[in-house]
C-alpha atoms as a PDB file:
ATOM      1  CA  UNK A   1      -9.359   0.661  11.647  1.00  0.00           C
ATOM      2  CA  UNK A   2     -11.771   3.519  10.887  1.00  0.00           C
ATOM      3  CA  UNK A   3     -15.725   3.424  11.173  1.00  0.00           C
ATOM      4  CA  UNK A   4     -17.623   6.103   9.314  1.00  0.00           C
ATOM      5  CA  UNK A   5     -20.948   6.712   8.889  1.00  0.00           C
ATOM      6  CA  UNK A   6     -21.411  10.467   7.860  1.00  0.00           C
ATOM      7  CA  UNK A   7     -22.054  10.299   4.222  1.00  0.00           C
ATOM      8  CA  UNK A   8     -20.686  13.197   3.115  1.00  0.00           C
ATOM      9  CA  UNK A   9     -17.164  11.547   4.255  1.00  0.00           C
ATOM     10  CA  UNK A  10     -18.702   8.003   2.681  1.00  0.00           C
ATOM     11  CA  UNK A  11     -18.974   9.654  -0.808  1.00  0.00           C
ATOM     12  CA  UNK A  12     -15.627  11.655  -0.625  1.00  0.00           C
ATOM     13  CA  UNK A  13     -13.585   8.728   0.481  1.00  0.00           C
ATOM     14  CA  UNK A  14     -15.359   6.880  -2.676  1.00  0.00           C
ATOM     15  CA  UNK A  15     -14.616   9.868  -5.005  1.00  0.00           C
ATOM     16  CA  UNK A  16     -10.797   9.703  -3.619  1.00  0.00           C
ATOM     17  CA  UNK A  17     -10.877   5.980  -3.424  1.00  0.00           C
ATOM     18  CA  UNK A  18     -11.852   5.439  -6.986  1.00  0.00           C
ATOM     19  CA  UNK A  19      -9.383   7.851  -7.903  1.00  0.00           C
ATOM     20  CA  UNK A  20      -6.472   6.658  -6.505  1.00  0.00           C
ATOM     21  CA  UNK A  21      -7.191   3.187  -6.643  1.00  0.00           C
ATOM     22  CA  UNK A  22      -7.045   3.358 -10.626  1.00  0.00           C
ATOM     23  CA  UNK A  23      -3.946   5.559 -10.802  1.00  0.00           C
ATOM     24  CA  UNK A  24      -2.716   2.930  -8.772  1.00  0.00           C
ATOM     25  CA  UNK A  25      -3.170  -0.267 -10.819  1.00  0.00           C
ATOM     26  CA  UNK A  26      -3.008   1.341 -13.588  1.00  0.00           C
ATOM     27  CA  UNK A  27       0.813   2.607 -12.763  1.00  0.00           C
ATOM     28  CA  UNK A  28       0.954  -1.308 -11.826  1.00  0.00           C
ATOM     29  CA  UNK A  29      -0.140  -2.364 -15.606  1.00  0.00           C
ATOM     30  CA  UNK A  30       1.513   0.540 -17.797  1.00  0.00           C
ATOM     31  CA  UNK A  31       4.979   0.029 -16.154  1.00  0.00           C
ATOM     32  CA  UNK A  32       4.478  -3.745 -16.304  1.00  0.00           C
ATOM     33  CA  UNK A  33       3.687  -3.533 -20.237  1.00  0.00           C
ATOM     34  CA  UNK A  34       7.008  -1.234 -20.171  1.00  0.00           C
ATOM     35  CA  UNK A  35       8.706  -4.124 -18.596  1.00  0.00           C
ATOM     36  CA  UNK A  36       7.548  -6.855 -21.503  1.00  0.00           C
ATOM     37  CA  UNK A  37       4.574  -8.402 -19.482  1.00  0.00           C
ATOM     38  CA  UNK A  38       1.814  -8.758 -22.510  1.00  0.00           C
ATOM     39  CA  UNK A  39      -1.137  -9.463 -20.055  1.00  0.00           C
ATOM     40  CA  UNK A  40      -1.848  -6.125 -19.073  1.00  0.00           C
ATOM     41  CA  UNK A  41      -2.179  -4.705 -22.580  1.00  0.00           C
ATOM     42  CA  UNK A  42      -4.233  -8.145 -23.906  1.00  0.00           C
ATOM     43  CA  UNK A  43      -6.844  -7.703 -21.189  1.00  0.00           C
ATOM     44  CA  UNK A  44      -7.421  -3.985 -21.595  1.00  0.00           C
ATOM     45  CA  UNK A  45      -5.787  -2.695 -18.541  1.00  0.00           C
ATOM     46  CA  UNK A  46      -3.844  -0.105 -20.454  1.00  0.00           C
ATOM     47  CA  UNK A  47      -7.031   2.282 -19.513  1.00  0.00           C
ATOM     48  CA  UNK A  48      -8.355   4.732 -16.757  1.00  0.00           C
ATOM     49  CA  UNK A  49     -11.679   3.308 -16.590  1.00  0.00           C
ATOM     50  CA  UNK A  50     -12.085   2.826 -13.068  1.00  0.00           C
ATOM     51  CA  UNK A  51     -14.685  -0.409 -13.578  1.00  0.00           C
ATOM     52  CA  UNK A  52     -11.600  -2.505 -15.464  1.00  0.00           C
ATOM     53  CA  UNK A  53      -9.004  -1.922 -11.958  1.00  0.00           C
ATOM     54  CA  UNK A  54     -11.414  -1.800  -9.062  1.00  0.00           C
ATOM     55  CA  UNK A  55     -13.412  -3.957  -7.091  1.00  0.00           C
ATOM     56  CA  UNK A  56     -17.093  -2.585  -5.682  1.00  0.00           C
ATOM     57  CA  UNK A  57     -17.349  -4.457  -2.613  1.00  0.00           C
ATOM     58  CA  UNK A  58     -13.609  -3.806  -1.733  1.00  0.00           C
ATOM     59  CA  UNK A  59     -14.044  -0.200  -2.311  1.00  0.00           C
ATOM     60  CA  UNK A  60     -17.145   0.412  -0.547  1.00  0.00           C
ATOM     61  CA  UNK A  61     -15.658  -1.257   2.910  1.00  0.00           C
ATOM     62  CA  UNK A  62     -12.628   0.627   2.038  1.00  0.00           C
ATOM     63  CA  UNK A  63     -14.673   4.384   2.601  1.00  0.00           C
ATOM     64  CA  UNK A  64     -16.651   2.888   5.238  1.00  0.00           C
ATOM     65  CA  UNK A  65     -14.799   1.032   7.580  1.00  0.00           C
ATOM     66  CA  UNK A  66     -10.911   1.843   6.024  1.00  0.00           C
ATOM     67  CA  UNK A  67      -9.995  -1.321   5.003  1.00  0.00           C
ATOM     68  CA  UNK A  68     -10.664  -3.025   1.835  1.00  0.00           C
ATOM     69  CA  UNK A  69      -9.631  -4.863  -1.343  1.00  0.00           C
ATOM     70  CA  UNK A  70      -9.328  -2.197  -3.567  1.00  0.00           C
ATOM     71  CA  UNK A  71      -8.112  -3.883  -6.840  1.00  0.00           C
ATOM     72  CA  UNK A  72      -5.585  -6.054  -8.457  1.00  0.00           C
ATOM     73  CA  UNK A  73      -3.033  -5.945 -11.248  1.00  0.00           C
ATOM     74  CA  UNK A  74      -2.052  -9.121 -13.721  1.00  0.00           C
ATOM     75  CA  UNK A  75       1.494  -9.064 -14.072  1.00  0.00           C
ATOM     76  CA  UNK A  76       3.818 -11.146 -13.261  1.00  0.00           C
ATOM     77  CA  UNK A  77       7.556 -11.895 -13.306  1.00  0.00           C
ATOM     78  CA  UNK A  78       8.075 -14.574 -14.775  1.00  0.00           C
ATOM     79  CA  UNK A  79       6.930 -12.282 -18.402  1.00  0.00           C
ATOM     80  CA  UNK A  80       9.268  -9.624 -18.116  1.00  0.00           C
ATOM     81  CA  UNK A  81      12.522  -8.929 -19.535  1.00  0.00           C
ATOM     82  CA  UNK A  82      14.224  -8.667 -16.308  1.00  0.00           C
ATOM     83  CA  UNK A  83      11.969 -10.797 -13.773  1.00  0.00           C
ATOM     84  CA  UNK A  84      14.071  -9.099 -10.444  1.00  0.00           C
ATOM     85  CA  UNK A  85      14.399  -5.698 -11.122  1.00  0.00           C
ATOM     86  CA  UNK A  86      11.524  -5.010 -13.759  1.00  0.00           C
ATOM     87  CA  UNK A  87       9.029  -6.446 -11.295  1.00  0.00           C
ATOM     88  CA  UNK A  88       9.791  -4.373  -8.430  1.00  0.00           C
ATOM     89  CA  UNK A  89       9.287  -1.199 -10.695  1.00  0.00           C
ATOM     90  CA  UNK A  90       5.934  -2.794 -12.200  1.00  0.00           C
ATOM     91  CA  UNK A  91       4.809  -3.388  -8.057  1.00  0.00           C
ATOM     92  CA  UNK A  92       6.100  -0.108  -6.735  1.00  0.00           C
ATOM     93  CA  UNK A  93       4.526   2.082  -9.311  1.00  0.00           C
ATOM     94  CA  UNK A  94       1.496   1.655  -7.013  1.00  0.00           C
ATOM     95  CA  UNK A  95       2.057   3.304  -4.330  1.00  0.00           C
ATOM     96  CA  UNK A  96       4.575   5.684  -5.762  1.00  0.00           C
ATOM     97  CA  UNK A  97       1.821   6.487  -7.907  1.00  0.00           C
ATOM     98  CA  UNK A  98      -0.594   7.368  -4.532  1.00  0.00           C
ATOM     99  CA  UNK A  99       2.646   9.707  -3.382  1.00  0.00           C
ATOM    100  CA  UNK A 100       2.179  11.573  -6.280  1.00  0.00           C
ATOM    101  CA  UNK A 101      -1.509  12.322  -6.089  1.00  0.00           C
ATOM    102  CA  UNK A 102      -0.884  13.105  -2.453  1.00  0.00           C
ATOM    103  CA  UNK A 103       2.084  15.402  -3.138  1.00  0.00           C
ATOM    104  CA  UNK A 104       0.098  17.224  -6.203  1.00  0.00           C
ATOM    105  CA  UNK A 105      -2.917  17.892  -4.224  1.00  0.00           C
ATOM    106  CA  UNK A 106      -0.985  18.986  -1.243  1.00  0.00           C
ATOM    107  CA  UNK A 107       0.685  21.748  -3.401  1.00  0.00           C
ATOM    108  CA  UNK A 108      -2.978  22.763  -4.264  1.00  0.00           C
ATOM    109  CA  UNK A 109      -3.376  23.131  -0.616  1.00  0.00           C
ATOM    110  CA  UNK A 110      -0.734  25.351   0.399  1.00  0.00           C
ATOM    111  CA  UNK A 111      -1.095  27.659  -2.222  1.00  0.00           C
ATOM    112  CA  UNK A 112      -4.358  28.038  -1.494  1.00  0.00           C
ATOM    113  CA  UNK A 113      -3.321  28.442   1.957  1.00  0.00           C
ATOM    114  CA  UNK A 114      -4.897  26.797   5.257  1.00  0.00           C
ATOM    115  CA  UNK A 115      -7.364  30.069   5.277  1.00  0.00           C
ATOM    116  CA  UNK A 116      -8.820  30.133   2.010  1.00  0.00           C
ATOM    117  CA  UNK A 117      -9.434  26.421   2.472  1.00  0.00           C
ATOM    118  CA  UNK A 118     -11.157  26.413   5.394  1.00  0.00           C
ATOM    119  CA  UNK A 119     -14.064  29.107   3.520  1.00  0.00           C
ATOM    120  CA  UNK A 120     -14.638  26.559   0.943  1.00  0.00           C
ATOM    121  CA  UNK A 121     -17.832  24.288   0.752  1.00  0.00           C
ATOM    122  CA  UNK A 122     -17.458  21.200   3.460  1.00  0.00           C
ATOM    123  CA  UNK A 123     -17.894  18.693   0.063  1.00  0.00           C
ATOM    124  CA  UNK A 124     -14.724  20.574  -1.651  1.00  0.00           C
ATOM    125  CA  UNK A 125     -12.435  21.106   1.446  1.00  0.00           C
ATOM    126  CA  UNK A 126     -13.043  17.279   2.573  1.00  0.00           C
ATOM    127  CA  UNK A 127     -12.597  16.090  -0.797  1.00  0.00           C
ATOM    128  CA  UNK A 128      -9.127  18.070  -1.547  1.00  0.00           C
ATOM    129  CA  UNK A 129      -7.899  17.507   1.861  1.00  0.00           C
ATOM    130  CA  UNK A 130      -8.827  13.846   1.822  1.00  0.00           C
ATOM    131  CA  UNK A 131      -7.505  13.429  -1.963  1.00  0.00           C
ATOM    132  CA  UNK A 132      -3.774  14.004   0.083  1.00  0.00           C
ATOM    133  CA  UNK A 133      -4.539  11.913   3.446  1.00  0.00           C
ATOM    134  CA  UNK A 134      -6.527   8.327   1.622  1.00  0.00           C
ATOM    135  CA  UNK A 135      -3.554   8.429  -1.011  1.00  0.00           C
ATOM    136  CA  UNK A 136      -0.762   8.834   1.601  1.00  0.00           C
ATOM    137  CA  UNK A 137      -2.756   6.368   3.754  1.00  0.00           C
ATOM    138  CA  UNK A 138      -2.293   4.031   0.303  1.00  0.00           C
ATOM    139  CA  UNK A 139       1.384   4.623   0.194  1.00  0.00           C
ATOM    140  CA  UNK A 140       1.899   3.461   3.405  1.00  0.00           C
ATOM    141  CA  UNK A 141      -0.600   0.576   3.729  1.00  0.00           C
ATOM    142  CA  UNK A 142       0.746  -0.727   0.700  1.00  0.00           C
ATOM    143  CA  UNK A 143       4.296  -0.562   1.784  1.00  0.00           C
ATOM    144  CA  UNK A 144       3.964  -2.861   4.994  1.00  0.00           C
ATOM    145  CA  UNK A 145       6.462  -5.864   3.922  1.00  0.00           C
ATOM    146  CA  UNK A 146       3.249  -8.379   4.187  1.00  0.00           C
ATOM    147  CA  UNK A 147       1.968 -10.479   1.914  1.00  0.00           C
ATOM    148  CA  UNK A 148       0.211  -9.925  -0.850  1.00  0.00           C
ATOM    149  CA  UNK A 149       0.990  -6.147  -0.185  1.00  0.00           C
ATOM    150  CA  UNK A 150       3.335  -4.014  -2.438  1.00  0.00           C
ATOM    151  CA  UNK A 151       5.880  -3.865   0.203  1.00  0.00           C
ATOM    152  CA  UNK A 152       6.449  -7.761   0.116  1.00  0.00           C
ATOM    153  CA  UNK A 153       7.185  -8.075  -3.546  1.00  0.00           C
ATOM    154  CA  UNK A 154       9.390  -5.003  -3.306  1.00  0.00           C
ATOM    155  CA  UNK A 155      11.382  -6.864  -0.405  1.00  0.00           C
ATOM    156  CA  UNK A 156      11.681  -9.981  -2.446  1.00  0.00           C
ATOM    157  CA  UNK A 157      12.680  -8.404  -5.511  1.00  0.00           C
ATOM    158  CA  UNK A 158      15.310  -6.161  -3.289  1.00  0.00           C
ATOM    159  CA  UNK A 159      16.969  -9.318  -1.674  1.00  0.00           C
ATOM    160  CA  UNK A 160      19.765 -11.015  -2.575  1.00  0.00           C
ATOM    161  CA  UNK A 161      19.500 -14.834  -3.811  1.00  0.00           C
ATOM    162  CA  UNK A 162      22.714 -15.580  -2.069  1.00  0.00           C
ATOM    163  CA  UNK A 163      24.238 -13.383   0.351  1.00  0.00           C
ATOM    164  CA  UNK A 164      26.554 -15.123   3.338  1.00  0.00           C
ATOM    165  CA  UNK A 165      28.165 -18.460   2.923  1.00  0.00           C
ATOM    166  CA  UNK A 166      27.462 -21.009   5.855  1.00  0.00           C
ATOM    167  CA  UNK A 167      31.114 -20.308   6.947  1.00  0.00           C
ATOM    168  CA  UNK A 168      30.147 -16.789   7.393  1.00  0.00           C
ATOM    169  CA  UNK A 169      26.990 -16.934   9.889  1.00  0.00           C
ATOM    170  CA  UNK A 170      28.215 -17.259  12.997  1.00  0.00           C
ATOM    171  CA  UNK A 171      28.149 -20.333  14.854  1.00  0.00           C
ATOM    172  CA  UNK A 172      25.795 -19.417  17.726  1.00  0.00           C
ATOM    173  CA  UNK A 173      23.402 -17.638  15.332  1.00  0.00           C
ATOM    174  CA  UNK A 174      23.371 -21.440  13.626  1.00  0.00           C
ATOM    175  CA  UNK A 175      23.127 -23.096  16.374  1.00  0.00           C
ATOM    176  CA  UNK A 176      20.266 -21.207  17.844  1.00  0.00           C
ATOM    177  CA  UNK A 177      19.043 -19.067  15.392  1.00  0.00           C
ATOM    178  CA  UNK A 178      18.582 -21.548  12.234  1.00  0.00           C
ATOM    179  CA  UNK A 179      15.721 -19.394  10.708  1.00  0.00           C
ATOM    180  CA  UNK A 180      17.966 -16.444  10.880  1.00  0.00           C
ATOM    181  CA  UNK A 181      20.854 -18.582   9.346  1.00  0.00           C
ATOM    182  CA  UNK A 182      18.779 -19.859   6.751  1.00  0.00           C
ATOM    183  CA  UNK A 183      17.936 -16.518   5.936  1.00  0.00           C
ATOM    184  CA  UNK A 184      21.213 -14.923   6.184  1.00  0.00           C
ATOM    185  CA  UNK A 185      22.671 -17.621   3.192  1.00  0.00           C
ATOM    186  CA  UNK A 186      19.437 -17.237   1.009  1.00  0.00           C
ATOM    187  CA  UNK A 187      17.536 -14.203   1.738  1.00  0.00           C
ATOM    188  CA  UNK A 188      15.264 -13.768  -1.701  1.00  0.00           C
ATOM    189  CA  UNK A 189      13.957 -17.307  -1.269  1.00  0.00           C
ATOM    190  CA  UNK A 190      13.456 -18.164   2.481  1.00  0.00           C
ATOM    191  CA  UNK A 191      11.789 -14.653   2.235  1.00  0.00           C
ATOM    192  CA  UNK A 192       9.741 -16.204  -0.411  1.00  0.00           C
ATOM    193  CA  UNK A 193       9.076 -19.037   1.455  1.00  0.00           C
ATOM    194  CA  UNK A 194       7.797 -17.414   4.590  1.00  0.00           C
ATOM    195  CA  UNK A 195       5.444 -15.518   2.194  1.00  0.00           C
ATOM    196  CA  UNK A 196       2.293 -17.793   4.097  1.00  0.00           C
ATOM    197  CA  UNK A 197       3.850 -16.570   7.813  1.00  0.00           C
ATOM    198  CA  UNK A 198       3.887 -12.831   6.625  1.00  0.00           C
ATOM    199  CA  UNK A 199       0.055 -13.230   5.141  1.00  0.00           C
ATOM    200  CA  UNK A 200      -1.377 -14.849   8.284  1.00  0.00           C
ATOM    201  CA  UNK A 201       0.386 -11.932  10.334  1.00  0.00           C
ATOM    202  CA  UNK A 202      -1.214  -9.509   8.001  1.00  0.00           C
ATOM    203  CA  UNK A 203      -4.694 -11.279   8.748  1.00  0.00           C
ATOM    204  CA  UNK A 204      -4.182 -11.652  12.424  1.00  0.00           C
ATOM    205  CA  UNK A 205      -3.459  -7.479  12.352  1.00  0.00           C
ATOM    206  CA  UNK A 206      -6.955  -6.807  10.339  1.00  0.00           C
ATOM    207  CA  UNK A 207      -8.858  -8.922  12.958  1.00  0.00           C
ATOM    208  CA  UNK A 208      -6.960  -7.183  16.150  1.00  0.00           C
ATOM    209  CA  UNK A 209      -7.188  -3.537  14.436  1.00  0.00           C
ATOM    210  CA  UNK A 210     -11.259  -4.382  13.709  1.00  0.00           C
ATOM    211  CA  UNK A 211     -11.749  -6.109  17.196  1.00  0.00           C
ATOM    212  CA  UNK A 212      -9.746  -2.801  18.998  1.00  0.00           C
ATOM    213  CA  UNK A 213     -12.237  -1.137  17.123  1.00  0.00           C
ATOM    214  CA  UNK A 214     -15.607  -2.557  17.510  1.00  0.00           C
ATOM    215  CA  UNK A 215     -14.846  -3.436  20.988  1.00  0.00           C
ATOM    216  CA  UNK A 216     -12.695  -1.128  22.406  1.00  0.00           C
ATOM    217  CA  UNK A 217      -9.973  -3.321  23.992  1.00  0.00           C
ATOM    218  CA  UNK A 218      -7.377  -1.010  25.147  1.00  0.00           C
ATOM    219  CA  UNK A 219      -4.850  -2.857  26.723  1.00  0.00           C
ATOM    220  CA  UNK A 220      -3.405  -4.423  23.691  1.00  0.00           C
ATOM    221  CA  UNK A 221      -1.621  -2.076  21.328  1.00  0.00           C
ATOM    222  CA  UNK A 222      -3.272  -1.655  17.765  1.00  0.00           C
ATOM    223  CA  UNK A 223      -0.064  -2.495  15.735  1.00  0.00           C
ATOM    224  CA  UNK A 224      -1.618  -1.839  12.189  1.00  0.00           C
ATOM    225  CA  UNK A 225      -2.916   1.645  13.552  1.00  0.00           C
ATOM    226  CA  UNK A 226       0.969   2.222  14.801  1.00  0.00           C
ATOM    227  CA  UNK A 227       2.297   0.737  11.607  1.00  0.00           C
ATOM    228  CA  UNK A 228      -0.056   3.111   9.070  1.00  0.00           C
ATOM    229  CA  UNK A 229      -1.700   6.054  10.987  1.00  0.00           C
ATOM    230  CA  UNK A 230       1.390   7.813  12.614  1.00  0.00           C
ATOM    231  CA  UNK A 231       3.466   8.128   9.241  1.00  0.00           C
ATOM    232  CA  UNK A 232      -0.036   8.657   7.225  1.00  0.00           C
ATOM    233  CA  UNK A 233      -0.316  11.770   9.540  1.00  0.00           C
ATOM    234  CA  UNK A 234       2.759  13.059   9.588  1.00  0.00           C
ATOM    235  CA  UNK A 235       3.395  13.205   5.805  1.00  0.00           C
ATOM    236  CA  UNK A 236      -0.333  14.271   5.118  1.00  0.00           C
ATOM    237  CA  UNK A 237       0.486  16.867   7.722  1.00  0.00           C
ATOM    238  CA  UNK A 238       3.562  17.789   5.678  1.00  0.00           C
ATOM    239  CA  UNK A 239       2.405  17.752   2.177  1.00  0.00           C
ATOM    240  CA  UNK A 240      -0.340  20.454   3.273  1.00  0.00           C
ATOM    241  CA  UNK A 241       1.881  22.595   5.244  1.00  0.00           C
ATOM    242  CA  UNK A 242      -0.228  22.124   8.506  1.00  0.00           C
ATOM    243  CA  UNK A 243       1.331  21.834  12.245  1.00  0.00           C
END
């Protein structure tokens, strides 16, 4: 969890927040009209008016302390032609959407070249170098298989209703691994079904990652941090040609 209180990096990560944020549900909406849900186009989310996908509060924690609700989209499976597969593409559209902003704007960068960048104004070189870390840091963060994130609803839509017949799962995994069983013969619902366990591990991980922060307890490991900042760098890294 990040604390900042320069405001130069408070009104960049706004500027790149609001950005990518509304690229983001908007992906969400247009591909979710594409798949037959009406919702998105009735309520006027068809638009990239940042005001109609983001939420203030949400956004301003998000640049300040690097977590936040950023916004939400209205679809849902149960409108669209193909509820499985036309859902997942509706959901990740998000984040693929924050790849693409990242990979764009890392282009930018290395043509410019790690030199040229470094001459510019502190407000333009945080803002384009920023505009490729926040939206990779999106990708990520929304990937985590927790619910409500992206990643969850991809896993669901990804899983199998059926998969193993009882007669298949071993015995000793029934006999002492029944959640694992249970799993193994119905994936896409008992995944569904532990959708509450997955949220209040999400939760717990927020509370840890802002405790480790505020307080500085060291000897447990940040998992969220682990989970989100080592990929975040090492793609940012890569998208901008740096070390």
């Amino acid at each position: 969890m990040l604390f900042f209180n320069d405001p130069l990096i408070i009104v960049v990560n706004l500027i790149v927040l609001g950005i990518g944020m509304t690229i983001h549900e908007f992906a969400h909406n247009y591909v979710g009209d594409m798949m037959g849900d009406p919702v998105p186009r009735q309520q006027g989310r068809l638009t990239l008016n940042p005001m109609v996908h983001i939420h203030p509060i949400g956004w301003l924690m998000f640049a300040i302390i690097g977590f936040g609700i950023l916004g939400s989209a209205p679809i849902s499976a149960r409108r669209m032609r193909d509820p499985r597969w036309g859902f997942m593409y509706a959901v990740a559209a998000g984040p693929l959407s924050n790849l693409g902003i990242a990979v764009v704007f890392g282009i930018i960068i290395r043509i410019m070249g790690v030199e040229t960048l470094a001459t510019m104004p502190d407000f333009i070189r945080l803002l384009l170098i920023q505009m490729v870390f926040l939206n990779v840091l999106l990708f990520v963060f929304n990937l985590l298989p927790l619910f409500p994130l992206d990643g969850w609803h991809i896993v669901l839509s990804l899983l199998p209703g059926y998969w193993l017949s009882r007669s298949q799962v071993p015995v000793f995994v029934q006999q002492n691994a029944r959640p694992l069983s249970a799993f193994l013969q119905q994936p896409a619902y008992k995944w569904a079904n532990w959708s509450q366990v997955t949220y209040y591990i999400f939760i717990g991980l927020i509370f840890l990652s802002i405790a480790q922060s505020m307080l500085g307890i060291g000897f447990i490991p940040n998992i969220l941090a682990i989970l989100i900042s080592e990929p975040t760098r090492v793609i940012s890294f890569f998208l901008m040609g740096l070390g």
